[in-house]
PDB file of N, CA and C in Angstrom:
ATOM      1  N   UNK A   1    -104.146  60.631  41.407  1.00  0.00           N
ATOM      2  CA  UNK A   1    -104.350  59.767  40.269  1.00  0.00           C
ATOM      3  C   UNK A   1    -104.182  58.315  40.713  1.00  0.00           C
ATOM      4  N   UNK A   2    -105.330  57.617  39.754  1.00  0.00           N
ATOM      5  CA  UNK A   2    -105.151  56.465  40.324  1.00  0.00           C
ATOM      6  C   UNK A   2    -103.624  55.313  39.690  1.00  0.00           C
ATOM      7  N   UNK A   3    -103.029  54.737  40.210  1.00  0.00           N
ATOM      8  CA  UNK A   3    -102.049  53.576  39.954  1.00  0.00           C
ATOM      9  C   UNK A   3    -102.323  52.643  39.937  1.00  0.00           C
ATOM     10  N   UNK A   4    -102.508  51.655  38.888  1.00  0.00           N
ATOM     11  CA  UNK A   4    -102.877  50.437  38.124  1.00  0.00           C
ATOM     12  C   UNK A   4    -102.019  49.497  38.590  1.00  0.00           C
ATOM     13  N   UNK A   5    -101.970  48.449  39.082  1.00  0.00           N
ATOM     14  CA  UNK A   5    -101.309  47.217  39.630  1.00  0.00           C
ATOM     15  C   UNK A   5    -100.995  46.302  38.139  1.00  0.00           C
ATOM     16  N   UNK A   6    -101.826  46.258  37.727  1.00  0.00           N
ATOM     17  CA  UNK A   6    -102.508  44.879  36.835  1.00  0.00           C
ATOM     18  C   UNK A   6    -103.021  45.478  35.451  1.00  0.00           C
ATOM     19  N   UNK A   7    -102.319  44.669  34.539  1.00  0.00           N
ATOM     20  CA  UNK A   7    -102.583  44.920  33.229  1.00  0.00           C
ATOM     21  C   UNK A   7    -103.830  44.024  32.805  1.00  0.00           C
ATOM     22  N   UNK A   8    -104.158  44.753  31.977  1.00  0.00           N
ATOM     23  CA  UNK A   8    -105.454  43.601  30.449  1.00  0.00           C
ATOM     24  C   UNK A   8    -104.786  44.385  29.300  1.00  0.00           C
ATOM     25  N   UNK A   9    -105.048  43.218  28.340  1.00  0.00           N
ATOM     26  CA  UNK A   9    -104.133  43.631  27.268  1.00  0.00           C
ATOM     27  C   UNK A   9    -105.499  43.237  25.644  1.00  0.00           C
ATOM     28  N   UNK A  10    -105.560  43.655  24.765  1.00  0.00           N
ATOM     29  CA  UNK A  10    -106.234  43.305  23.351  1.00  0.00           C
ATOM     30  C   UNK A  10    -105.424  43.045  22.311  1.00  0.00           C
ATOM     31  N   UNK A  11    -105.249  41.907  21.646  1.00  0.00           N
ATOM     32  CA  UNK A  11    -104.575  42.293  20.551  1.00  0.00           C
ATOM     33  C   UNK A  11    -105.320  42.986  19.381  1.00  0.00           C
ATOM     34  N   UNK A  12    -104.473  43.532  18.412  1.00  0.00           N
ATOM     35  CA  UNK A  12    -104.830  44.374  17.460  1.00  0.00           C
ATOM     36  C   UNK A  12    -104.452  43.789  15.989  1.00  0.00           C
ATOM     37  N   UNK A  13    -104.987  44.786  15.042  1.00  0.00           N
ATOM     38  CA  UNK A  13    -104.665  44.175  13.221  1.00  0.00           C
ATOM     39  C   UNK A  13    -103.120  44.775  13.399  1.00  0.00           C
ATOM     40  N   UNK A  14    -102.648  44.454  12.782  1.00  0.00           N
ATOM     41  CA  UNK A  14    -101.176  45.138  12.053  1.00  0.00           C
ATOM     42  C   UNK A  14    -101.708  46.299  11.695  1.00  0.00           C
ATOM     43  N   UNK A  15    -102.686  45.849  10.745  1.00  0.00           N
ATOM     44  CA  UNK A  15    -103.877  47.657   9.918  1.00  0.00           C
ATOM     45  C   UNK A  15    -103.490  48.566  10.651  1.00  0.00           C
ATOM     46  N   UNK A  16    -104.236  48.605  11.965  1.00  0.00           N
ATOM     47  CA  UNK A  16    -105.061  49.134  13.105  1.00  0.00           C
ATOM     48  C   UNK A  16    -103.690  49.529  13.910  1.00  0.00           C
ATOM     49  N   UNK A  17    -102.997  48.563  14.113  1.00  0.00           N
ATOM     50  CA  UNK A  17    -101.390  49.355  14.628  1.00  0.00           C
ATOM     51  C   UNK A  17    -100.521  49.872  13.770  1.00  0.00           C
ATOM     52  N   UNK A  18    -100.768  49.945  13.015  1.00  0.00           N
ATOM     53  CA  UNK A  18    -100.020  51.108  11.715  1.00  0.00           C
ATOM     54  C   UNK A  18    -100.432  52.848  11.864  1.00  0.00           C
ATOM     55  N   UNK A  19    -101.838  52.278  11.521  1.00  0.00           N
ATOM     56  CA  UNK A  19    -102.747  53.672  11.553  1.00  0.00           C
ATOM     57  C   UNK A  19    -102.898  54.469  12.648  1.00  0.00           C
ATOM     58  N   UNK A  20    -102.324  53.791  13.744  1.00  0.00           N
ATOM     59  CA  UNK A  20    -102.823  54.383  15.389  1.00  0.00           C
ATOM     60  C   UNK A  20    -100.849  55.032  15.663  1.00  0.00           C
ATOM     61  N   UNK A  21    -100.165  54.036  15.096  1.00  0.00           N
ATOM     62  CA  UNK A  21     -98.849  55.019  15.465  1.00  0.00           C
ATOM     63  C   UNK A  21     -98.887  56.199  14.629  1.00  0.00           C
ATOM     64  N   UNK A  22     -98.834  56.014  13.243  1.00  0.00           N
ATOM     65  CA  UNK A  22     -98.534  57.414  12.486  1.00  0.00           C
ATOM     66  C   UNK A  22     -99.716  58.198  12.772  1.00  0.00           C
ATOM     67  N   UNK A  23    -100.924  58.376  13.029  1.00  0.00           N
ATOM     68  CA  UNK A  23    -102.068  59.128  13.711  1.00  0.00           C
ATOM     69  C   UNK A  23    -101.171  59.735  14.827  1.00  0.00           C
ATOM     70  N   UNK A  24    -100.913  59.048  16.132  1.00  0.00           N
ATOM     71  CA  UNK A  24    -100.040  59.671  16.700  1.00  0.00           C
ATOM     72  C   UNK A  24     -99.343  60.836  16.928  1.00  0.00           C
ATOM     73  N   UNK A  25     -98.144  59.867  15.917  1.00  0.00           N
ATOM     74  CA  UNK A  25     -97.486  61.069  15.493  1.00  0.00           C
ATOM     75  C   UNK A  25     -97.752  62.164  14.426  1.00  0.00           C
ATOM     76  N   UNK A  26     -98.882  62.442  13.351  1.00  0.00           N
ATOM     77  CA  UNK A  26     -99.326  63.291  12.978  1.00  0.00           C
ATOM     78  C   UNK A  26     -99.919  64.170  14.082  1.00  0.00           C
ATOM     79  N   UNK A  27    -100.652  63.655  15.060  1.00  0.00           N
ATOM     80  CA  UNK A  27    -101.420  64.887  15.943  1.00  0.00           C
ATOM     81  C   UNK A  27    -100.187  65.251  16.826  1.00  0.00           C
ATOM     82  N   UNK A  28     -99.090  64.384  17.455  1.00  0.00           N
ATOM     83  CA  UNK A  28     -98.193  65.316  18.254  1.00  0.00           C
ATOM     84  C   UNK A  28     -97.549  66.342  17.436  1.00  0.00           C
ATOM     85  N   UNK A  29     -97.349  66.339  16.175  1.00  0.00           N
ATOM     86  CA  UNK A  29     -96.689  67.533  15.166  1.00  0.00           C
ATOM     87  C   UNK A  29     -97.783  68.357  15.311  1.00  0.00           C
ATOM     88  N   UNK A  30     -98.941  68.175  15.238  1.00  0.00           N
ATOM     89  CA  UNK A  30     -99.964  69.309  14.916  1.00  0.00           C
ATOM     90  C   UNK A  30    -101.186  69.457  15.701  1.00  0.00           C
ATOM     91  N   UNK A  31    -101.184  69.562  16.915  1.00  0.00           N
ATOM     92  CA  UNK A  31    -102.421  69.314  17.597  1.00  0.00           C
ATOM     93  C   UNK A  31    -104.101  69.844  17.125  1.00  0.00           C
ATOM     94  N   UNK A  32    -103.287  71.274  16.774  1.00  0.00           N
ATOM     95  CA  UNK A  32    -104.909  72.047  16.659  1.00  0.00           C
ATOM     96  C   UNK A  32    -105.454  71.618  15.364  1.00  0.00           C
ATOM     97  N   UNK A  33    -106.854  71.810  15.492  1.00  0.00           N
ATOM     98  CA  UNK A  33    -107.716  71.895  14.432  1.00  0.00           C
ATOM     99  C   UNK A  33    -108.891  70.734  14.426  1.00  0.00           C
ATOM    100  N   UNK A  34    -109.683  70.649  13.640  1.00  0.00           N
ATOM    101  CA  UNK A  34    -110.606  69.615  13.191  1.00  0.00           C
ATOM    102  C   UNK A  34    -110.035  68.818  12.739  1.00  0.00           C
ATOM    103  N   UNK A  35    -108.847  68.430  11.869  1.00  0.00           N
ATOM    104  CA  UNK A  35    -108.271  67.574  11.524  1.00  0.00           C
ATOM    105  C   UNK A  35    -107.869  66.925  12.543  1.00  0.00           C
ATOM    106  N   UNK A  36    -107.055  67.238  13.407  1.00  0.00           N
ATOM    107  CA  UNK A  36    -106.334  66.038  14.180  1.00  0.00           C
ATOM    108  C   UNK A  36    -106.923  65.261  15.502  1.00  0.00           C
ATOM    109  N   UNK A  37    -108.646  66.183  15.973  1.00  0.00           N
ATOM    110  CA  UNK A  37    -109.432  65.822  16.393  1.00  0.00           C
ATOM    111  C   UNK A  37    -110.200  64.518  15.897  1.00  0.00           C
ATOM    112  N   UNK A  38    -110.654  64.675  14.486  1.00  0.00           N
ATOM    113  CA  UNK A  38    -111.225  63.223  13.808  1.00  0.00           C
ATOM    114  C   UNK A  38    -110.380  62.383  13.383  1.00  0.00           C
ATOM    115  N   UNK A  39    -108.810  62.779  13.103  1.00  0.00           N
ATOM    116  CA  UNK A  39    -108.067  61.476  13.094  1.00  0.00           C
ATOM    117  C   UNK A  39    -108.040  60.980  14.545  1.00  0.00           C
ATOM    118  N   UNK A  40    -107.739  61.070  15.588  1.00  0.00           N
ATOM    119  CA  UNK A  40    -107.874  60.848  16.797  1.00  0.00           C
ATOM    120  C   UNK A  40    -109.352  60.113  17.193  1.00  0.00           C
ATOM    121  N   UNK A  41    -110.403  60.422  17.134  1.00  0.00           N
ATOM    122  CA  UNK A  41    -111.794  59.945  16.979  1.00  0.00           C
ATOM    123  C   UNK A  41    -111.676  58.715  16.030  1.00  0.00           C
ATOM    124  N   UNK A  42    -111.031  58.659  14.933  1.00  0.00           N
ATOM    125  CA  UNK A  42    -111.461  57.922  14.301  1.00  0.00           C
ATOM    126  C   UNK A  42    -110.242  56.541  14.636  1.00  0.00           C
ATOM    127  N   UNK A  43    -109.111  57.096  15.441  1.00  0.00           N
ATOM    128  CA  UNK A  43    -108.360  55.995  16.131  1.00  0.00           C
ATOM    129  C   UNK A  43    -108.889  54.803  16.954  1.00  0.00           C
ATOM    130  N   UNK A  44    -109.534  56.190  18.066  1.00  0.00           N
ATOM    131  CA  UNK A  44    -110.295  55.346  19.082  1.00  0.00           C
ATOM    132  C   UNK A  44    -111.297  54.603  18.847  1.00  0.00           C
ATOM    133  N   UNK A  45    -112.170  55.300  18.171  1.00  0.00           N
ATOM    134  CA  UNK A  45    -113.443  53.964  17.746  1.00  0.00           C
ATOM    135  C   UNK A  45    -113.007  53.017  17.072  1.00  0.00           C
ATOM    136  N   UNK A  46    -111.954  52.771  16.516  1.00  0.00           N
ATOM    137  CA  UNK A  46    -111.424  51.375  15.746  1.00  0.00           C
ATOM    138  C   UNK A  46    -110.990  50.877  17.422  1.00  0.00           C
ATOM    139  N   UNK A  47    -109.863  51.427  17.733  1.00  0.00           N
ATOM    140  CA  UNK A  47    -109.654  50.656  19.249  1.00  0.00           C
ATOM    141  C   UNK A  47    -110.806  49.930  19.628  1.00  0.00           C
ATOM    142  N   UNK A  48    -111.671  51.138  20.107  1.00  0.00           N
ATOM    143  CA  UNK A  48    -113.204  50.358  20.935  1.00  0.00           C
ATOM    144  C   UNK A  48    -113.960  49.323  20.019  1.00  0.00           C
ATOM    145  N   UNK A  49    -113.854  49.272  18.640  1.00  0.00           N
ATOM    146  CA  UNK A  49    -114.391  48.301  18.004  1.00  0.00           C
ATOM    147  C   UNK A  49    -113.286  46.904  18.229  1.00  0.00           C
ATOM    148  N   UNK A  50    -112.297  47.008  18.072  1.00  0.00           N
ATOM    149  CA  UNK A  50    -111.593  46.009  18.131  1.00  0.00           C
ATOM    150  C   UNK A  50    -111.699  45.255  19.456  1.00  0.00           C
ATOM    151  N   UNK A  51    -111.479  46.395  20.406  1.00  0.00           N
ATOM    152  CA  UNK A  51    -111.639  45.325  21.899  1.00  0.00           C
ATOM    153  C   UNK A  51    -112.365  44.839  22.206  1.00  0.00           C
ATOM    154  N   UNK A  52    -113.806  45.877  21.840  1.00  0.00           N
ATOM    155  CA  UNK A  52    -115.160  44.610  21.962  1.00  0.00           C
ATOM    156  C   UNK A  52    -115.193  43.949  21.664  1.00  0.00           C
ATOM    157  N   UNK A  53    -114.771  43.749  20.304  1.00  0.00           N
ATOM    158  CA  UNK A  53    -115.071  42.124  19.316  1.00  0.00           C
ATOM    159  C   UNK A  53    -113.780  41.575  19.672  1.00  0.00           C
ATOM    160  N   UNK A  54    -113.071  41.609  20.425  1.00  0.00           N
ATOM    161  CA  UNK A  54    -111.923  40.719  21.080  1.00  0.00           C
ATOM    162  C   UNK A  54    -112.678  40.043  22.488  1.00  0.00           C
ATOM    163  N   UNK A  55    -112.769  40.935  23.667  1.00  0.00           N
ATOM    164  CA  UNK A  55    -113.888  40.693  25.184  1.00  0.00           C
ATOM    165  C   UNK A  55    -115.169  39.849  24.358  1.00  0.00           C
ATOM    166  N   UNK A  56    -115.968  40.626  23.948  1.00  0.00           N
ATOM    167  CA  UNK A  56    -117.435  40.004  23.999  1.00  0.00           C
ATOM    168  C   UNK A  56    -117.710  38.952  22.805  1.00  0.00           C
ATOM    169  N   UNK A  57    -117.002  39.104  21.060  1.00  0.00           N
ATOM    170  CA  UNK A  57    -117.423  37.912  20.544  1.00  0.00           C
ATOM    171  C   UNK A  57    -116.416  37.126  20.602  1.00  0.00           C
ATOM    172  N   UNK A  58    -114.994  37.232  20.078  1.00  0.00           N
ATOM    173  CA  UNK A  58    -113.849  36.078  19.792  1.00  0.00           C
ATOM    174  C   UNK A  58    -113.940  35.526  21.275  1.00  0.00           C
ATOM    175  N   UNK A  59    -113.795  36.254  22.414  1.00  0.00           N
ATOM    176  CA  UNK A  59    -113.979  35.426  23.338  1.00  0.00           C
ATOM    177  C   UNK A  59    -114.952  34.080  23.912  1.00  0.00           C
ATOM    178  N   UNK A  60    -116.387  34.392  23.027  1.00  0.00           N
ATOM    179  CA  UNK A  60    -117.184  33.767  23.202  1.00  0.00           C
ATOM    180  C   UNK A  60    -117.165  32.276  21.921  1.00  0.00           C
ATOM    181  N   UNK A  61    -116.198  32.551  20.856  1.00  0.00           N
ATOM    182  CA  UNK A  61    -116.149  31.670  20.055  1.00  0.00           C
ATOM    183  C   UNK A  61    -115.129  30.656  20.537  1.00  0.00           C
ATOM    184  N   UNK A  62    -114.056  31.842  21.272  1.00  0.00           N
ATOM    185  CA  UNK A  62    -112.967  30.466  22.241  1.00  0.00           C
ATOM    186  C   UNK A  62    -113.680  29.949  23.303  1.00  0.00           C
ATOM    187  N   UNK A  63    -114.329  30.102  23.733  1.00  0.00           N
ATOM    188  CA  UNK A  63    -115.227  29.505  24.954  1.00  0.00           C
ATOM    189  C   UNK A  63    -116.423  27.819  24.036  1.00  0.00           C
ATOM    190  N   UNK A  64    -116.430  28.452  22.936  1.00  0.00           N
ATOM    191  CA  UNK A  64    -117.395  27.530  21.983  1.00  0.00           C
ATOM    192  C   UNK A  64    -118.940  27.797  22.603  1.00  0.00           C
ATOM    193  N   UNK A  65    -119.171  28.844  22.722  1.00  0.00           N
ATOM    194  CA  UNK A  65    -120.466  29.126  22.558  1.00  0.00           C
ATOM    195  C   UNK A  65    -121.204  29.054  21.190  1.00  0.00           C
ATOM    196  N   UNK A  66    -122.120  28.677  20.662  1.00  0.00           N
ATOM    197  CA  UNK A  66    -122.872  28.160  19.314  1.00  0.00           C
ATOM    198  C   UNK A  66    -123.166  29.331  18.685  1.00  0.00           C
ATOM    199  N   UNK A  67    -123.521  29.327  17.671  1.00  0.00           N
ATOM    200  CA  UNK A  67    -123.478  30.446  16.399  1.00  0.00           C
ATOM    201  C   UNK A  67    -124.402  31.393  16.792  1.00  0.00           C
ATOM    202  N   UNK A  68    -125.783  30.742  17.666  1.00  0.00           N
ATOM    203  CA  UNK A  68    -126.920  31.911  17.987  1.00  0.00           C
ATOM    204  C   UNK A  68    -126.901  32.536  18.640  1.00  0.00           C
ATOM    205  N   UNK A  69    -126.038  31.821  19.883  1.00  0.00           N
ATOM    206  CA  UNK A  69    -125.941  32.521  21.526  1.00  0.00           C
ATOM    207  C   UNK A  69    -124.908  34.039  20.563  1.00  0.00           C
ATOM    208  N   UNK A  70    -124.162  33.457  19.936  1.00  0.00           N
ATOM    209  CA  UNK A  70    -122.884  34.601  19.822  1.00  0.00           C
ATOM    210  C   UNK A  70    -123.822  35.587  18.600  1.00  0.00           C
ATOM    211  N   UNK A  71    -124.309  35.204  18.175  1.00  0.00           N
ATOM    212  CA  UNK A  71    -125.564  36.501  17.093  1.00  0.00           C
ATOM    213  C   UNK A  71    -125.858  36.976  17.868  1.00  0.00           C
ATOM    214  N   UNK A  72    -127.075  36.703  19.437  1.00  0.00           N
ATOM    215  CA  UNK A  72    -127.778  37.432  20.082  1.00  0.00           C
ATOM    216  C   UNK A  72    -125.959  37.942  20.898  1.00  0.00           C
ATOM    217  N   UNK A  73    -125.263  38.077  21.072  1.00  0.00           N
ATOM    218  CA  UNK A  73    -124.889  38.835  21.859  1.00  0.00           C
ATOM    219  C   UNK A  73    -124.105  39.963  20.968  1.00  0.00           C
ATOM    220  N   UNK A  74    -123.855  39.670  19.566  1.00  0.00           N
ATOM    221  CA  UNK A  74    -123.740  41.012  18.581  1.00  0.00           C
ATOM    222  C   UNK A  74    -124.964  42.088  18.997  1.00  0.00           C
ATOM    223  N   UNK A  75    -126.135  40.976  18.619  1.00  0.00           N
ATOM    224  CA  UNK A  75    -127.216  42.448  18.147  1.00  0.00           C
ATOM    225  C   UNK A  75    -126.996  43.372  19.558  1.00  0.00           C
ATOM    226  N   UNK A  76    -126.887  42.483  21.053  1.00  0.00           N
ATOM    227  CA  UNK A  76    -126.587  43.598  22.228  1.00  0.00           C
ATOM    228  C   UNK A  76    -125.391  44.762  22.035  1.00  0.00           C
ATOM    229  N   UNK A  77    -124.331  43.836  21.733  1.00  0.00           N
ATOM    230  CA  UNK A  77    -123.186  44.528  21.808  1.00  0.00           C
ATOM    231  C   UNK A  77    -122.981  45.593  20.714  1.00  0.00           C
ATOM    232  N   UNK A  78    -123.602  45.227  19.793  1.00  0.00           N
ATOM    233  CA  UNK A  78    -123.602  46.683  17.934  1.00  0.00           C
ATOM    234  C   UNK A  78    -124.056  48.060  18.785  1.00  0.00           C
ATOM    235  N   UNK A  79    -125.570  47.695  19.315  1.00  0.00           N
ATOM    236  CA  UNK A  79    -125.878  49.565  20.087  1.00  0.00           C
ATOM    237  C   UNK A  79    -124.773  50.029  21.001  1.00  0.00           C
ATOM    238  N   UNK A  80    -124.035  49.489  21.661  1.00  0.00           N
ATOM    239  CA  UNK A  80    -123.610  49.565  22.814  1.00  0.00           C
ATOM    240  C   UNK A  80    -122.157  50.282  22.000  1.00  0.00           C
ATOM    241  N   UNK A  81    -121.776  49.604  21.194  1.00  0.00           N
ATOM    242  CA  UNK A  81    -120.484  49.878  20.778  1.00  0.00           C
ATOM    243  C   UNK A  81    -120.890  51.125  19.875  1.00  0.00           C
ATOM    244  N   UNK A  82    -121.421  50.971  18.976  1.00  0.00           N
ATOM    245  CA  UNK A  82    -122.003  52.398  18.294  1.00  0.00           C
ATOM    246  C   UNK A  82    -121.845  53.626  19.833  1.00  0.00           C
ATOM    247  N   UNK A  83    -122.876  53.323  20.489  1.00  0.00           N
ATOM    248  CA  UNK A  83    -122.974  54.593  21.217  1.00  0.00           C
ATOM    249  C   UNK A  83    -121.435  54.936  22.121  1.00  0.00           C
ATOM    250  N   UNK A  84    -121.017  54.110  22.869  1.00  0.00           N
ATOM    251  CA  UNK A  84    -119.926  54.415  22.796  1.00  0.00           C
ATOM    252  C   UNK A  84    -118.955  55.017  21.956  1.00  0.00           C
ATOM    253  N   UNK A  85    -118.991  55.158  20.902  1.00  0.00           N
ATOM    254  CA  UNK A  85    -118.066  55.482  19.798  1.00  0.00           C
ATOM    255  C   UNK A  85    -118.523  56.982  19.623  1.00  0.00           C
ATOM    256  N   UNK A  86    -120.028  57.545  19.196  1.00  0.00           N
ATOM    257  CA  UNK A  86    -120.648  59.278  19.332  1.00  0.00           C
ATOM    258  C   UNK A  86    -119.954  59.309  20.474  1.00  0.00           C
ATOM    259  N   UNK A  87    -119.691  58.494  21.834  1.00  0.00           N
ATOM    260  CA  UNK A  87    -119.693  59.461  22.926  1.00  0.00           C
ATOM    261  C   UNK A  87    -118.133  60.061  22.841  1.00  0.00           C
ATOM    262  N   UNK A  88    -117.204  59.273  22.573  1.00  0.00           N
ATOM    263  CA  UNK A  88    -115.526  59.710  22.484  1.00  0.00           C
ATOM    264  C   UNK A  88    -116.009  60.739  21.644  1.00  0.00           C
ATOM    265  N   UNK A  89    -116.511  60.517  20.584  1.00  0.00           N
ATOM    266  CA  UNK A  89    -116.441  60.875  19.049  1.00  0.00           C
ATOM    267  C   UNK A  89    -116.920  62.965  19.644  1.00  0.00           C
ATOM    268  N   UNK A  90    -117.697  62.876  20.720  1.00  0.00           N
ATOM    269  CA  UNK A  90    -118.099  63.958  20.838  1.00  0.00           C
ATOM    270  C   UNK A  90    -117.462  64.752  21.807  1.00  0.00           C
ATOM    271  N   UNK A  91    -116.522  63.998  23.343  1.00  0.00           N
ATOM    272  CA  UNK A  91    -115.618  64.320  24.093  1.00  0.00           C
ATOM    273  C   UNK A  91    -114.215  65.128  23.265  1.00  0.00           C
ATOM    274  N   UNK A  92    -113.850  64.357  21.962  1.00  0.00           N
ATOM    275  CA  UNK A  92    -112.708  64.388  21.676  1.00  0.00           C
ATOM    276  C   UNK A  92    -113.069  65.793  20.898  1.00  0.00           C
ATOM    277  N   UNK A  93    -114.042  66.312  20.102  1.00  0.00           N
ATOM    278  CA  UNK A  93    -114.327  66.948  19.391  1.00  0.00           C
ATOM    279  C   UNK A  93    -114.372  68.518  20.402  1.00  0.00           C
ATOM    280  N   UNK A  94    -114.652  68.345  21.645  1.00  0.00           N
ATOM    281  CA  UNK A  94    -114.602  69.088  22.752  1.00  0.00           C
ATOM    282  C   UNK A  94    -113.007  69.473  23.075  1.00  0.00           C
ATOM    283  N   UNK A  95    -112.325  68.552  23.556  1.00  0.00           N
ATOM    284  CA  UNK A  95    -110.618  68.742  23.878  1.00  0.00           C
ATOM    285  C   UNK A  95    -110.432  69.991  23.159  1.00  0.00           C
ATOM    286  N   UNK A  96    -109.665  70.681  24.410  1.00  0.00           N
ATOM    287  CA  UNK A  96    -108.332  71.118  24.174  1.00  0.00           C
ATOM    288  C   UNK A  96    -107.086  70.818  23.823  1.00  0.00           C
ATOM    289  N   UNK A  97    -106.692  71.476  23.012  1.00  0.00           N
ATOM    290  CA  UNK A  97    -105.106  70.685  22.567  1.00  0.00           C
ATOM    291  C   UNK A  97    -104.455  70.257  24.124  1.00  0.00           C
ATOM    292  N   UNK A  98    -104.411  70.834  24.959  1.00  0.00           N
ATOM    293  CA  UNK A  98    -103.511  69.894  25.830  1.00  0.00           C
ATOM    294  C   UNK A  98    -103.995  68.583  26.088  1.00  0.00           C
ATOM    295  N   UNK A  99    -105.616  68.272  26.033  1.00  0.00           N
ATOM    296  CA  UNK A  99    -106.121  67.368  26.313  1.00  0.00           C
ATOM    297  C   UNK A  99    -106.287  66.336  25.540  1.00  0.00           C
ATOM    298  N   UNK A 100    -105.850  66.679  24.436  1.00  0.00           N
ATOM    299  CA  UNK A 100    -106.134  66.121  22.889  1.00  0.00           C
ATOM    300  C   UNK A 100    -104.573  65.610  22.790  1.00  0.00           C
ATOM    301  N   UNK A 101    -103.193  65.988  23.361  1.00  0.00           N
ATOM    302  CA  UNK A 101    -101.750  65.579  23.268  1.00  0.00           C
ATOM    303  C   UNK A 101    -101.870  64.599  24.501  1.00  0.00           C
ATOM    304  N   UNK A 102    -102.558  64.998  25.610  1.00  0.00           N
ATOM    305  CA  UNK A 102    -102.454  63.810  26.427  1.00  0.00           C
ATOM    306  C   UNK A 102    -103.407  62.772  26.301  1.00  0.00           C
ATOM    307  N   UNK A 103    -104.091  62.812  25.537  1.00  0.00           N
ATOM    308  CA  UNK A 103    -105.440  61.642  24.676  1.00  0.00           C
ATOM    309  C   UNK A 103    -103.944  60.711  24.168  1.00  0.00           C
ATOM    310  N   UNK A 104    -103.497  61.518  23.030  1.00  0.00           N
ATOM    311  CA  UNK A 104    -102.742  60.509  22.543  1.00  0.00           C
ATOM    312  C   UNK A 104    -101.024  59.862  23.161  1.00  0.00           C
ATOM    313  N   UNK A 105    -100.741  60.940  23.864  1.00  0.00           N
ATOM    314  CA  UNK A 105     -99.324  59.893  24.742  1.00  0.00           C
ATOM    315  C   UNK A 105    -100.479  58.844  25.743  1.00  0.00           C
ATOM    316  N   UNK A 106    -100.982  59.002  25.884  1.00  0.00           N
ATOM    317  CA  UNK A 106    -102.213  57.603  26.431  1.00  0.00           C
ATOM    318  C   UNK A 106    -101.993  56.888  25.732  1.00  0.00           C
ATOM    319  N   UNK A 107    -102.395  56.533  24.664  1.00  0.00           N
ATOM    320  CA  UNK A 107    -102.581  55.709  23.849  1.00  0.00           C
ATOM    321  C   UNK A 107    -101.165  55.244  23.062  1.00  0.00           C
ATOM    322  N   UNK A 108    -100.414  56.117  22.676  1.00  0.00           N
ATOM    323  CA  UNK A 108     -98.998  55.551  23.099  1.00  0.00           C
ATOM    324  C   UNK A 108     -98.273  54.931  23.883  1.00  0.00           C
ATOM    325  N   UNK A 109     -98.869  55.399  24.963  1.00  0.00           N
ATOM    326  CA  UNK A 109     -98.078  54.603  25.795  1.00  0.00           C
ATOM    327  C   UNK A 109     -98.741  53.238  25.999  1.00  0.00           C
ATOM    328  N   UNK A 110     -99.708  52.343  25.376  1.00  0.00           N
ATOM    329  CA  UNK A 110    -100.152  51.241  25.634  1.00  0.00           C
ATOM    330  C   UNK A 110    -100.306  50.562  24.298  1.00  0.00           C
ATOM    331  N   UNK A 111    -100.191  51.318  23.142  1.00  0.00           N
ATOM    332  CA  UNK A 111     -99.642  50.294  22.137  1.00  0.00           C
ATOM    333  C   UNK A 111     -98.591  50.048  21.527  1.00  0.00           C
ATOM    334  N   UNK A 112     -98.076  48.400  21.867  1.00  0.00           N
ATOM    335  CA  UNK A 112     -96.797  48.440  21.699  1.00  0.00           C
ATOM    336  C   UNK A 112     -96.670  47.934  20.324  1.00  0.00           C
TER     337      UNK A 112
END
């Protein structure tokens, strides 16, 4: 396994870190089922929505890039993030509970 030197970090809503701890801990009480698969799915694609629009637009508004440059790089970034999102959305739906408990101590362990 690989060992990470070097952090990157996103900040998040309060919302979004509310919903991602008690998600959490609802799926470590209960792993199996369809339920704790789409709460889990529906964690991560908020994650992946948030970080994109943290990396690719807020970043580009602190940089002061102009209103159009940062439109054309939504309309790129909307497919991109959509499809990304079916693809977890369809991995996670796959997991095994062991894989589905270590999905989320992942993700525990990086939001603080």
């Amino acid at each position: 396994m690989t060992v990470f030197k070097y952090q990157a970090s996103f900040p998040i809503s309060s919302s979004l870190h509310k919903k991602t701890k008690s998600s959490v801990k609802l799926i470590k009480e209960n792993p199996e089922g369809d339920k704790s698969r789409n709460m889990l799915a529906d964690v991560v694609n908020s994650l992946i929505s948030e970080s994109l629009d943290y990396y690719f637009l807020y970043s580009l508004k602190v940089i002061g890039l102009n209103m159009l440059v940062r439109k054309a790089i939504t309309v790129v970034v909307s497919p991109f993030k959509t499809a990304v999102q079916a693809t977890a959305k369809q991995i996670i739906k796959k997991m095994d509970d062991k894989q589905l408990i270590a999905t989320v101590n992942f993700i525990d362990g990086f939001i603080s």
